[in-house]
Each structure stands twice: as C-alpha cells, then as structure tokens.
Protein backbone atom coordinates (compact mmCIF):
# COMPACT_ATOMS: atom_id res chain seq x y z
CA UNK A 1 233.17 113.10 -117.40
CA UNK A 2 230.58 110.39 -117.95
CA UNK A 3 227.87 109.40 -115.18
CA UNK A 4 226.75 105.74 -115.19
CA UNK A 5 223.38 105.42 -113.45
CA UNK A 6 222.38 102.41 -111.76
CA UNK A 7 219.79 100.12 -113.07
CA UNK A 8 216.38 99.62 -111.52
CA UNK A 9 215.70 96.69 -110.42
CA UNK A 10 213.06 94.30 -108.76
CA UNK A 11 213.79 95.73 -105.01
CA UNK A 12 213.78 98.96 -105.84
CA UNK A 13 210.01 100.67 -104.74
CA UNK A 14 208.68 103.62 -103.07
CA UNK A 15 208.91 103.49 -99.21
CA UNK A 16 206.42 101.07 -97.23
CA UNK A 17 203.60 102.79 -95.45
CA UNK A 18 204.34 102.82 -92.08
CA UNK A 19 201.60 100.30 -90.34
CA UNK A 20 199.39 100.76 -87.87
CA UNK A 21 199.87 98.35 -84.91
CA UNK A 22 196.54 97.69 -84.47
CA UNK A 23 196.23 96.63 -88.18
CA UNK A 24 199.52 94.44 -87.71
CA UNK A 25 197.86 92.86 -84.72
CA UNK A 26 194.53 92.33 -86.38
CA UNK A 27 195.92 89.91 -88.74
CA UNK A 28 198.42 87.92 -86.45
CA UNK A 29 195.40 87.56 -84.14
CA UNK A 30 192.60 86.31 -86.63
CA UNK A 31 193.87 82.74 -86.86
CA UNK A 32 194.03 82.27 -83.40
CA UNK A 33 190.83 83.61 -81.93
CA UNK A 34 189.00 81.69 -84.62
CA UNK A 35 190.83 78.53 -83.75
CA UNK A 36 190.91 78.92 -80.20
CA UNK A 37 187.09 80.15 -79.67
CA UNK A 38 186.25 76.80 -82.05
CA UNK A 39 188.24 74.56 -79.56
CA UNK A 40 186.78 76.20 -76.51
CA UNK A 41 183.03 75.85 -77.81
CA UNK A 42 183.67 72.30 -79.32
CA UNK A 43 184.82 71.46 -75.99
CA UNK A 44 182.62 72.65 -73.86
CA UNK A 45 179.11 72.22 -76.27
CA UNK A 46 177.18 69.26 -75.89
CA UNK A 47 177.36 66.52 -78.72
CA UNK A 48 180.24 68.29 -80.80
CA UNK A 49 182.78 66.21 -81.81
CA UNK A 50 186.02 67.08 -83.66
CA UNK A 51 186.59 63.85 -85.44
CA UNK A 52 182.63 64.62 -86.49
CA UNK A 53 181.75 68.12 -86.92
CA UNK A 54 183.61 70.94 -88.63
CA UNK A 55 183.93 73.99 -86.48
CA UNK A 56 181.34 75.78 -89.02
CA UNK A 57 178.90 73.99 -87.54
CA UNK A 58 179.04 75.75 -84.36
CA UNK A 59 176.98 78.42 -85.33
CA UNK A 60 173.78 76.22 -84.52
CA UNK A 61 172.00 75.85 -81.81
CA UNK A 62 171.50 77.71 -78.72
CA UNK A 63 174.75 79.09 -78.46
CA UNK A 64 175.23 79.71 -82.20
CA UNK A 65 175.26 83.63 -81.89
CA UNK A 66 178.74 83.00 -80.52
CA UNK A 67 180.57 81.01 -83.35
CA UNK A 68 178.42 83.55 -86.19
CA UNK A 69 180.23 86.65 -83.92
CA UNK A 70 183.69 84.93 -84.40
CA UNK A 71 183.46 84.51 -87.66
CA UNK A 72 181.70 87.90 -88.36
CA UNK A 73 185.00 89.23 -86.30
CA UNK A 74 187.70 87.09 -88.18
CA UNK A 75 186.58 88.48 -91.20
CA UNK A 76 187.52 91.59 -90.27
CA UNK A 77 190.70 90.75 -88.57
CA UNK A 78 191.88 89.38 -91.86
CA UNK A 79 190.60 92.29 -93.83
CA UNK A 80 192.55 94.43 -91.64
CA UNK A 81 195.45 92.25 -92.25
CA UNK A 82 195.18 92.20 -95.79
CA UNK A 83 195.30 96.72 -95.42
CA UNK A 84 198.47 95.96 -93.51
CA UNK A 85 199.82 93.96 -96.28
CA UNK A 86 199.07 96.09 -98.66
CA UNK A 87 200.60 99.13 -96.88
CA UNK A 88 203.66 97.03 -96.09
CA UNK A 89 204.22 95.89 -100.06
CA UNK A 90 203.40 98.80 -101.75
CA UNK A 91 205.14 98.92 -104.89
CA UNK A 92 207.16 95.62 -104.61
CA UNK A 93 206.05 92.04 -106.21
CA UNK A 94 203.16 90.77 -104.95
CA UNK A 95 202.00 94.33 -103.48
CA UNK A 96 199.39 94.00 -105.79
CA UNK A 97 197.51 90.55 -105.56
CA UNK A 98 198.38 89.27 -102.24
CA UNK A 99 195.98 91.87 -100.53
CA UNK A 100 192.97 91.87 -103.00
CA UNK A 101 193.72 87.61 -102.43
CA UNK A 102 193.40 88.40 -98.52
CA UNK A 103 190.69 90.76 -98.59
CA UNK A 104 188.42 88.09 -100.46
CA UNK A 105 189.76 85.67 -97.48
CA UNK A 106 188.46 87.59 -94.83
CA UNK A 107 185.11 88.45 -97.08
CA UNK A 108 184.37 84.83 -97.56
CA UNK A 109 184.41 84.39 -93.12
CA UNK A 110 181.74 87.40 -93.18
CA UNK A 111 179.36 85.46 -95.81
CA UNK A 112 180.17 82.11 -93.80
CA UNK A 113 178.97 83.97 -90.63
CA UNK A 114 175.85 85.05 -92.19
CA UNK A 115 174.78 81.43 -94.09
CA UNK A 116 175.48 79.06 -91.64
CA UNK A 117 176.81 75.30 -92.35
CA UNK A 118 173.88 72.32 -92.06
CA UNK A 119 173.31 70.41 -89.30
CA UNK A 120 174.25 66.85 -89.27
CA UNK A 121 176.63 64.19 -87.78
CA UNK A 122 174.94 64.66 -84.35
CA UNK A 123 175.45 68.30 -83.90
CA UNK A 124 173.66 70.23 -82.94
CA UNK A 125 171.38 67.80 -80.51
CA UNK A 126 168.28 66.63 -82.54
CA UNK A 127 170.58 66.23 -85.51
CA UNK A 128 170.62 63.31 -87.52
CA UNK A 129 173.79 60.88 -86.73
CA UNK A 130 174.39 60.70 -90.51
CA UNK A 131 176.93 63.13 -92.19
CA UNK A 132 175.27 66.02 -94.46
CA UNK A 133 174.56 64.34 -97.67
CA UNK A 134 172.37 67.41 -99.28
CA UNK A 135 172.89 70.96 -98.67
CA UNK A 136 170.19 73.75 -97.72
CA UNK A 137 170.61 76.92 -99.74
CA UNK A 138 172.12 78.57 -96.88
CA UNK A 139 174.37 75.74 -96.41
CA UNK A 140 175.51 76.15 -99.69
CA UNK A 141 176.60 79.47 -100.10
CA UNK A 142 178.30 78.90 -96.65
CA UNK A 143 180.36 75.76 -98.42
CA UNK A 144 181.02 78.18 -101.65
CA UNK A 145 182.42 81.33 -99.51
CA UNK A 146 184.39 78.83 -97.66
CA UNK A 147 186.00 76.99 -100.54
CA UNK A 148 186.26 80.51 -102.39
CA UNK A 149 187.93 81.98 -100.13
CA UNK A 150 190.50 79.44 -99.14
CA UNK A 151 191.22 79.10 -102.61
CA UNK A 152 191.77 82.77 -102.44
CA UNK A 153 194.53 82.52 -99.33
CA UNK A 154 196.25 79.48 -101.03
CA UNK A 155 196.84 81.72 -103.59
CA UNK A 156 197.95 84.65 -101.73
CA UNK A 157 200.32 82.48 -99.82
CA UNK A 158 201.99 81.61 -103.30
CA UNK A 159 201.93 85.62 -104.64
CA UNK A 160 203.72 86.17 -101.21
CA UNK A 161 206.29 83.45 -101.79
CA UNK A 162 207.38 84.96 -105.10
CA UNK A 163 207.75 88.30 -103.00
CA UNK A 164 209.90 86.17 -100.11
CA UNK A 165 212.23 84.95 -103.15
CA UNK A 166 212.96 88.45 -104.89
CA UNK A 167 214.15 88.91 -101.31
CA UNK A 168 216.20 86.61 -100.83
CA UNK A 169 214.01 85.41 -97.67
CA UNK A 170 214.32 81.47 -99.03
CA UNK A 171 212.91 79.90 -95.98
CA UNK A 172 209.64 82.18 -96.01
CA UNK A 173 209.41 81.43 -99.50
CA UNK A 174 209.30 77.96 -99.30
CA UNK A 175 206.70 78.05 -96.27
CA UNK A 176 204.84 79.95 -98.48
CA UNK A 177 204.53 77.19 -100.71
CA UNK A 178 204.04 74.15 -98.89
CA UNK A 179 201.18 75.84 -96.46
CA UNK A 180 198.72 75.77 -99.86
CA UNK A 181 199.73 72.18 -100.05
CA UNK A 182 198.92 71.08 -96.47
CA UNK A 183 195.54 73.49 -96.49
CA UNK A 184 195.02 71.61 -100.15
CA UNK A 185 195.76 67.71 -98.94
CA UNK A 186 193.55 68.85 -95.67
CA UNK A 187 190.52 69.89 -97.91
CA UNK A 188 190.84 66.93 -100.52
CA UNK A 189 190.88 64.76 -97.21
CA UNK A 190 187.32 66.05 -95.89
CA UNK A 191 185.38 63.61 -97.11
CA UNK A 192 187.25 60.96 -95.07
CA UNK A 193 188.23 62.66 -92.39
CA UNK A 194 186.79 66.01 -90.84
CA UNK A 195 189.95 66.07 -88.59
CA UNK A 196 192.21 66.69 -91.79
CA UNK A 197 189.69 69.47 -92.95
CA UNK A 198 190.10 71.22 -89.57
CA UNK A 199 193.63 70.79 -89.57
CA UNK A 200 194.25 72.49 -93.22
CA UNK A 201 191.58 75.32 -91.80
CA UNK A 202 193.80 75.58 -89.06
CA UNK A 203 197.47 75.65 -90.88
CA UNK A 204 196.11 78.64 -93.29
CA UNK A 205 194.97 80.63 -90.63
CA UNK A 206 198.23 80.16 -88.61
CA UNK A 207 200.44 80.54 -91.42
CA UNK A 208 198.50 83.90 -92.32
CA UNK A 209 199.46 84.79 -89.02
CA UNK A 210 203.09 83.88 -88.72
CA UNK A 211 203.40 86.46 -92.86
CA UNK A 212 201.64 88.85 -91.57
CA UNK A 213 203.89 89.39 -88.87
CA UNK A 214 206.94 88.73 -90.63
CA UNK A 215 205.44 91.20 -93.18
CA UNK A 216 204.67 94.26 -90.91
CA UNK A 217 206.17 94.02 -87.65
CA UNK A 218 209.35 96.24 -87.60
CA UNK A 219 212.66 94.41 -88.03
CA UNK A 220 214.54 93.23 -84.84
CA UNK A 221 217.98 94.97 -84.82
C-alpha cells in the first residue's frame, strides 16, 4: 500500500499566537486618537487653521505638551499594533516585513514627538503668515521621521496585500493597495494643499486601523 502525502503549500504555517486584546485594541485605536485629538485642538486653538497648518504643528505653543503626548502615545499604539501583527502572521507571507514596516511607523511618531515641526503659516500666534520656506534642525528631522515612516506603512500596507491575496481575501487586498496610493497622491499634493496632506495622514492611519482589526480580532461565526 502506497501513502501519498499532501504538498505544502503557501497557507500552510504554524498556529497564530493568540493576541492580546489590549494589543489588538492598541492598534485599531492609534489612528483615531491621533486624528481626533488633532481635530479637537485645531478646533479649539487659537489661529490654527486646517486648510493652513498641518496637525504637526500643534505641538507649539502653550498647549504644545498636549499634541507632543499624542504623538509620543500613537507611537506606541502602533508599535503595539505592529506586536499584534506579528503574533497574528507568524509564519505566513508577509509575517515577516509587515511588522518590522509597522514598528518603524510607530518609531517615526515617537521621533516626530520629540523634534517638533516649524512654526509658520500663522500658527502658533506670533508666527509669520508665510508658509515654512526653511527648516530648523529640529524641524527637519521631524519632516524626515515623518516621510520615513509613512514610506514605511505604504509599504507595509502592500506586504499585507500580498498576504490578503494568498488568502483569497480579494477585497482586503485591493484596499491594501490603493490606501498607499491615496496616502501617496495626499503627500505629493502638500505643497498645494495642506488639506490633501492631512487627508493622506489621515487615510493611513485609518486604514492601519480597519487591518489591524481584520488581522487580529477573532473571526465572527
């Protein structure tokens, strides 16, 4: 009698890690405490304007210590996620590079938090009305460990999508391609508009949000 063994193949891995909750709900809440704390300061701080001034730019001021402490926490929130992720994918594609990706993510919000953005476009008040032009040495490391680490979760988003198609998840996959484009188009539009900068922040951190949960919250039955 001959035995035919079945051949590995690209879904076949080791049992996930079972996640902590509080790790799964670290990195579905990072994107929206950062976004909502920036709308409730920019709000509710005098001379900030969201067609003007990029939410970095909250750190200034008076009030500063607040918008430093959100990103300082984000950071962690996503570094947290990016543990969940990686306990969630171990052994399957992407279970590699998509955490390392999102643990440089969340890095690049504690060095943001620590070098604050420039002043300028009227914020904070004494500012001059013109855009920044020339950036401070803190100001630029802030602009680097932004870019880098964007860079970084556009590229995480795309190691996940490769993940979503060995799945079969065709829908995830596809959002996990077309979020780099819209954080992409929103960064290439900053020097026009600061509203399209925010707004490809903004559909990163939301879209990190909607994985992570997809990623390591159990399965409805």
């Amino acid at each position: 009698m001959s035995q035919t063994l079945d051949a590995p193949t690209a879904l076949d891995a080791p049992p996930a890690r079972p996640v902590p909750r509080l790790l799964s709900a670290a990195g579905i809440a990072a994107g929206p405490l950062f976004l909502a704390a920036g709308v409730a300061q920019g709000l509710t701080r005098d001379g900030f304007d969201f067609t003007r001034n990029a939410l970095s730019q909250l750190s200034l001021g008076a009030l500063g210590w607040i918008q430093v402490a959100v990103f300082l926490l984000t950071g962690l929130l996503v570094i947290g996620s990016a543990i969940a992720v990686r306990r969630t994918l171990r052994g399957t594609p992407g279970g590699t590079w998509a955490p390392r990706l999102l643990a440089a993510f969340g890095t690049s919000f504690l060095v943001a938090g620590v070098f604050s953005a420039d002043p300028g476009a009227g914020f904070p008040a004494g500012a001059p009305e013109e855009r920044v032009t020339s950036l401070s040495a803190h100001g630029t490391v802030h602009l680097l460990a932004g870019t880098a680490g964007y860079l970084a979760l556009c590229a995480a988003f795309l190691v996940l999508a490769r993940h979503f198609t060995v799945r079969g998840q065709r829908g995830w996959a596809l959002a996990s391609r077309l979020v780099p484009v819209g954080v992409l188009a929103g960064f290439a539009a900053s020097a026009t508009s600061v509203a399209a900068f925010t707004a490809g922040a903004g559909l990163g951190l939301l879209g990190l949000s909607a994985v992570t949960a997809r990623l390591t919250l159990p399965a409805r039955k």
